[in-house]
C-alpha atoms as a PDB file:
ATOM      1  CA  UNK A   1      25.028  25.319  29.799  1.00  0.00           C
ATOM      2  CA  UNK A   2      21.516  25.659  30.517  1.00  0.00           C
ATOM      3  CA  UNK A   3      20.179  29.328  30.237  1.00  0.00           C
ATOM      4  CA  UNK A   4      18.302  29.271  33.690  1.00  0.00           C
ATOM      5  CA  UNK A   5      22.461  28.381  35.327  1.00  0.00           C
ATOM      6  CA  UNK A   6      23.641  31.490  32.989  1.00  0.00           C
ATOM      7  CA  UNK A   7      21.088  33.843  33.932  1.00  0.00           C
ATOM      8  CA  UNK A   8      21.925  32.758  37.797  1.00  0.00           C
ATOM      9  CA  UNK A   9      25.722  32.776  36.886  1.00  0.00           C
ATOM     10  CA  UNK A  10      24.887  36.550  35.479  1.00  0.00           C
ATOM     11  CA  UNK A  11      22.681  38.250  37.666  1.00  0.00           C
ATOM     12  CA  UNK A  12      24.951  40.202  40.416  1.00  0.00           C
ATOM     13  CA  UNK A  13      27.079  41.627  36.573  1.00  0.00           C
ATOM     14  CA  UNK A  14      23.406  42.686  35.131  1.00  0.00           C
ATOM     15  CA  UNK A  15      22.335  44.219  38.595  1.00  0.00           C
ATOM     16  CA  UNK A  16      25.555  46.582  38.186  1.00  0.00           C
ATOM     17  CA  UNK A  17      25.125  47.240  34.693  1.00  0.00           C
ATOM     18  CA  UNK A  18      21.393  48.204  35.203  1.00  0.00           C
ATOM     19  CA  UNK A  19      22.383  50.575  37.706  1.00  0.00           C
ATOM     20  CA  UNK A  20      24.541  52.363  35.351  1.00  0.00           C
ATOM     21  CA  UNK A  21      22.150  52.246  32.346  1.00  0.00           C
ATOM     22  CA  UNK A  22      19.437  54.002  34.904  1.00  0.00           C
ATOM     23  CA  UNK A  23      21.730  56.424  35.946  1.00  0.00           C
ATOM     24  CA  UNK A  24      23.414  57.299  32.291  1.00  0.00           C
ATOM     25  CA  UNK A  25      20.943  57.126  29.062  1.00  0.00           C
ATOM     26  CA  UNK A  26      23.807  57.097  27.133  1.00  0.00           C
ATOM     27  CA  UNK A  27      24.791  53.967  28.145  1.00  0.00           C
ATOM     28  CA  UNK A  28      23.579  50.578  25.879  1.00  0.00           C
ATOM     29  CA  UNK A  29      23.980  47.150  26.897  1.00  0.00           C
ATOM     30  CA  UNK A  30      24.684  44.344  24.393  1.00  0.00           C
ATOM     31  CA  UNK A  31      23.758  41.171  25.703  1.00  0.00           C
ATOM     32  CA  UNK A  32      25.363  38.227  24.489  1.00  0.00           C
ATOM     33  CA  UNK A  33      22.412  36.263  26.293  1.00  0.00           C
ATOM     34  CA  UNK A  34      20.610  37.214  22.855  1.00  0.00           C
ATOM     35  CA  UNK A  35      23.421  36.182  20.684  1.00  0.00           C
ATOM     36  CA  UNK A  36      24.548  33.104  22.196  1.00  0.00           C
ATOM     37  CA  UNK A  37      21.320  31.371  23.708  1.00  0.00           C
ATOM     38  CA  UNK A  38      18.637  29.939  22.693  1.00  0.00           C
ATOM     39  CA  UNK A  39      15.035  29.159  24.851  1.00  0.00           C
ATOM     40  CA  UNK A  40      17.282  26.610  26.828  1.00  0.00           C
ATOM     41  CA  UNK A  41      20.799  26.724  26.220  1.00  0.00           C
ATOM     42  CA  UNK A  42      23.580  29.381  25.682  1.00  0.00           C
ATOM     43  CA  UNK A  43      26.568  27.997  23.689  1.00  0.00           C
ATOM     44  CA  UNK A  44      30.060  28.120  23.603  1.00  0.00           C
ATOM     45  CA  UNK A  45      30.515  27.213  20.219  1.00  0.00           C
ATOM     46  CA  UNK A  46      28.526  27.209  17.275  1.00  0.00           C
ATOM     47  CA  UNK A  47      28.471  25.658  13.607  1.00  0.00           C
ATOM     48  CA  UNK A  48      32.180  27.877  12.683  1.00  0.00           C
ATOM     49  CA  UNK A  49      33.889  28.466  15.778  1.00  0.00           C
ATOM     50  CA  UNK A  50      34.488  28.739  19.573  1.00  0.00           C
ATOM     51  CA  UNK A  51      32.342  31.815  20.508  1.00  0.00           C
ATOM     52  CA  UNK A  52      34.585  31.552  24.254  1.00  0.00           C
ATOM     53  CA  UNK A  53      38.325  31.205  24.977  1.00  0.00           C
ATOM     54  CA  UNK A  54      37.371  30.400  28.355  1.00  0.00           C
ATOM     55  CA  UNK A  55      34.677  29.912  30.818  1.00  0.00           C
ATOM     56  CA  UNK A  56      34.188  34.089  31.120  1.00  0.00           C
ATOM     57  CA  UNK A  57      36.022  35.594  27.893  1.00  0.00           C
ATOM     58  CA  UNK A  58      34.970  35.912  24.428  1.00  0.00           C
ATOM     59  CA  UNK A  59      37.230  33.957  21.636  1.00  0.00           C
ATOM     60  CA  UNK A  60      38.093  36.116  18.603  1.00  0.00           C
ATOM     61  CA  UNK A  61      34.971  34.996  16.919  1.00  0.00           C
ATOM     62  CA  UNK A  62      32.569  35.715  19.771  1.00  0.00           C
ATOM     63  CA  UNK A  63      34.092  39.199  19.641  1.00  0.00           C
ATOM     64  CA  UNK A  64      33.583  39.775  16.315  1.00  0.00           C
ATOM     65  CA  UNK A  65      29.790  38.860  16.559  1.00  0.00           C
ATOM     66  CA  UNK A  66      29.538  41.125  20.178  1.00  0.00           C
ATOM     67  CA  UNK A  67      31.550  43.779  18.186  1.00  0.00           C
ATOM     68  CA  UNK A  68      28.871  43.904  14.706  1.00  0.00           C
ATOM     69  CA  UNK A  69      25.816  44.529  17.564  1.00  0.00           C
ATOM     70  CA  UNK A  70      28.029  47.533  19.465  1.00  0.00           C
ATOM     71  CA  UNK A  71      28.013  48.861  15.812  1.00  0.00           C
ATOM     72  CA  UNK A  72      24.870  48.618  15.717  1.00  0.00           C
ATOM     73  CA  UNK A  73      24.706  51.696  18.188  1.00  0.00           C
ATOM     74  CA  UNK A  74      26.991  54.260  16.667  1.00  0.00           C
ATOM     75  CA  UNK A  75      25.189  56.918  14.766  1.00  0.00           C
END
């Protein structure tokens, strides 16, 4: 899919979440924009594995790679 259809796909979810993160510091966002697009395209697969079981929902893989970045976060 081309990033610029993603982002438009996106945008009313990311409005939401923003409203939350300004409202609650504690809040992080991980944004699998970063981890499954490039300049152009985001992917639903990549060299090993589906990263989507479905047009909206990550595949066990996908959730694994979503999951090591929330890790990221916990102190």
């Amino acid at each position: 899919m081309l990033r610029t259809l993603f982002v438009l796909r996106t945008n009313k979810f990311k409005k939401s979440i923003n409203e939350v993160i300004t409202k609650h510091s504690n809040v992080k966002l991980v944004n699998v924009e970063d981890k499954f697009c490039d300049d152009r395209y985001c992917y639903n697969a990549d060299d090993k594995s589906f990263l989507y079981r479905d047009q909206d929902h990550l595949s066990k893989y996908g959730s694994v790679i979503v999951a090591e970045e929330i890790i990221k976060f916990i102190p």
